[in-house]
Protein backbone atom coordinates (compact mmCIF):
# COMPACT_ATOMS: atom_id res chain seq x y z
CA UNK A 1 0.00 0.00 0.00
CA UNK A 2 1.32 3.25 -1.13
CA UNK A 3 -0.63 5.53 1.14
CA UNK A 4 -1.93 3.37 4.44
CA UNK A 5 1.07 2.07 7.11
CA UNK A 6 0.44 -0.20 9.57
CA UNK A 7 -3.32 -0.52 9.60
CA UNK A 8 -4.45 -3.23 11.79
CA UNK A 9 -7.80 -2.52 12.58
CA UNK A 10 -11.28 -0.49 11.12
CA UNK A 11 -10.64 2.10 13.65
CA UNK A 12 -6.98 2.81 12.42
CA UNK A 13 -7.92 2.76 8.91
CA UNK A 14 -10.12 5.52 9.43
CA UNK A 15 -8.28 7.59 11.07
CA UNK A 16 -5.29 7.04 8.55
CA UNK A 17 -8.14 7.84 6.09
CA UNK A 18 -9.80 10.98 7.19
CA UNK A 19 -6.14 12.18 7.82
CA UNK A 20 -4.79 11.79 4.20
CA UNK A 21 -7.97 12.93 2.77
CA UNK A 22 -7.08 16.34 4.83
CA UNK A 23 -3.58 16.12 3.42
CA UNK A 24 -4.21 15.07 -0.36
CA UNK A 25 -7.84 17.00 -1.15
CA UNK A 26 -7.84 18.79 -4.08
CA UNK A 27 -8.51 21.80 -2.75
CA UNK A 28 -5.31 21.73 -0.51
CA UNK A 29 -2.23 23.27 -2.41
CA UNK A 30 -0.16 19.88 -1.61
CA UNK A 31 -3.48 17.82 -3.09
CA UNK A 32 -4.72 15.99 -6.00
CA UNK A 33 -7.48 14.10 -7.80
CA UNK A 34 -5.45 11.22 -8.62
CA UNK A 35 -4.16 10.77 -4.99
CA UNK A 36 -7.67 11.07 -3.55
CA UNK A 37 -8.73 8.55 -6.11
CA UNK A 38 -6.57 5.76 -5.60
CA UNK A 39 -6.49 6.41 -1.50
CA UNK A 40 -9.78 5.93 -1.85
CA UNK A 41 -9.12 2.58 -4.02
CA UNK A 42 -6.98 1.82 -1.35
CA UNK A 43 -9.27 2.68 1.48
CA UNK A 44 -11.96 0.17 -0.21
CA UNK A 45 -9.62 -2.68 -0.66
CA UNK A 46 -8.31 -2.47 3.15
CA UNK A 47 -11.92 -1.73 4.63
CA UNK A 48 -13.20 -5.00 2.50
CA UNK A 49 -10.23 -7.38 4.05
CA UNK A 50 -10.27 -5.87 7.54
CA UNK A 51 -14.03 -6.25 7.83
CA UNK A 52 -13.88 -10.14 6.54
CA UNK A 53 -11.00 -10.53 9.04
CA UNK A 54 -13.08 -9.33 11.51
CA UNK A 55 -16.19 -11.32 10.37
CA UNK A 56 -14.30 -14.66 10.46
CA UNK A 57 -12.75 -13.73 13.72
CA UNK A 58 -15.65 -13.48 14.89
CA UNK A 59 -17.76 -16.68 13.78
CA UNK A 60 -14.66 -18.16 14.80
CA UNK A 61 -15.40 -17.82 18.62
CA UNK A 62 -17.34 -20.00 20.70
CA UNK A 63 -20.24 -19.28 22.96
CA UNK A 64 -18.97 -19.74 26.19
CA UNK A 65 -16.31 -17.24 25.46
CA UNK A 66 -18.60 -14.25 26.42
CA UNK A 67 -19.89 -16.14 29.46
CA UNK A 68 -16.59 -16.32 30.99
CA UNK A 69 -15.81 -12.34 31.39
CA UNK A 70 -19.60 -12.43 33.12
CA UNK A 71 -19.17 -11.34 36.53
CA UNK A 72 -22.34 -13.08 38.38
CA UNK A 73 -24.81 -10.79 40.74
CA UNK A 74 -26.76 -13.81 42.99
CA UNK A 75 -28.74 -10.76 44.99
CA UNK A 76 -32.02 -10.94 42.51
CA UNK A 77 -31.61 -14.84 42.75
CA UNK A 78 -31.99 -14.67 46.08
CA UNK A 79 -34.34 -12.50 46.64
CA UNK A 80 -36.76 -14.63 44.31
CA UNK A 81 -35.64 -17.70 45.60
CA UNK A 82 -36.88 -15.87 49.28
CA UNK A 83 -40.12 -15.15 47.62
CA UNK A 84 -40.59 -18.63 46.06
CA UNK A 85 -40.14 -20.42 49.72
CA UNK A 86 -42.13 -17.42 51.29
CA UNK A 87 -45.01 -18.64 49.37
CA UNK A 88 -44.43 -22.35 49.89
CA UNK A 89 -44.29 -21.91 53.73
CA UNK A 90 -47.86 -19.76 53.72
């Protein structure tokens, strides 16, 4: 890639982006159509291959995955287990 470095993620590529859009516009003294055109060739290719990284990273996981970063609250548990055995007693 002539115009992207080190893009690793969707977030960094648009940063990357918006910033040589800034630098390269046509309206800018430094700027052209041709660079904006084939950063923005550039941009699509890179957006396409990060997003179907991120897509098969992502079917790639397994369910319990997100279940283990849970942190557990019991209080409501036990507050209708209370209720359950409240009403069992009466």
């Amino acid at each position: 890639m002539r115009y992207f470095n080190n893009v690793n993620t969707l977030e960094e590529l648009r940063k990357q982006y918006k910033e040589l859009l800034k630098k390269y516009h046509p309206d800018n003294p430094n700027g052209s159509t041709e660079a904006t055109k084939e950063i923005n060739v550039e941009y699509d290719t890179l957006f396409k291959t990060l997003k179907d990284r991120h897509e098969h990273n992502a079917s790639n996981t397994t369910d319990n995955t997100d279940y283990n970063n849970m942190k557990y609250d019991y209080s409501l548990f036990w507050i209708i287990w209370n209720m359950i055995f409240q009403k069992m007693k009466n």
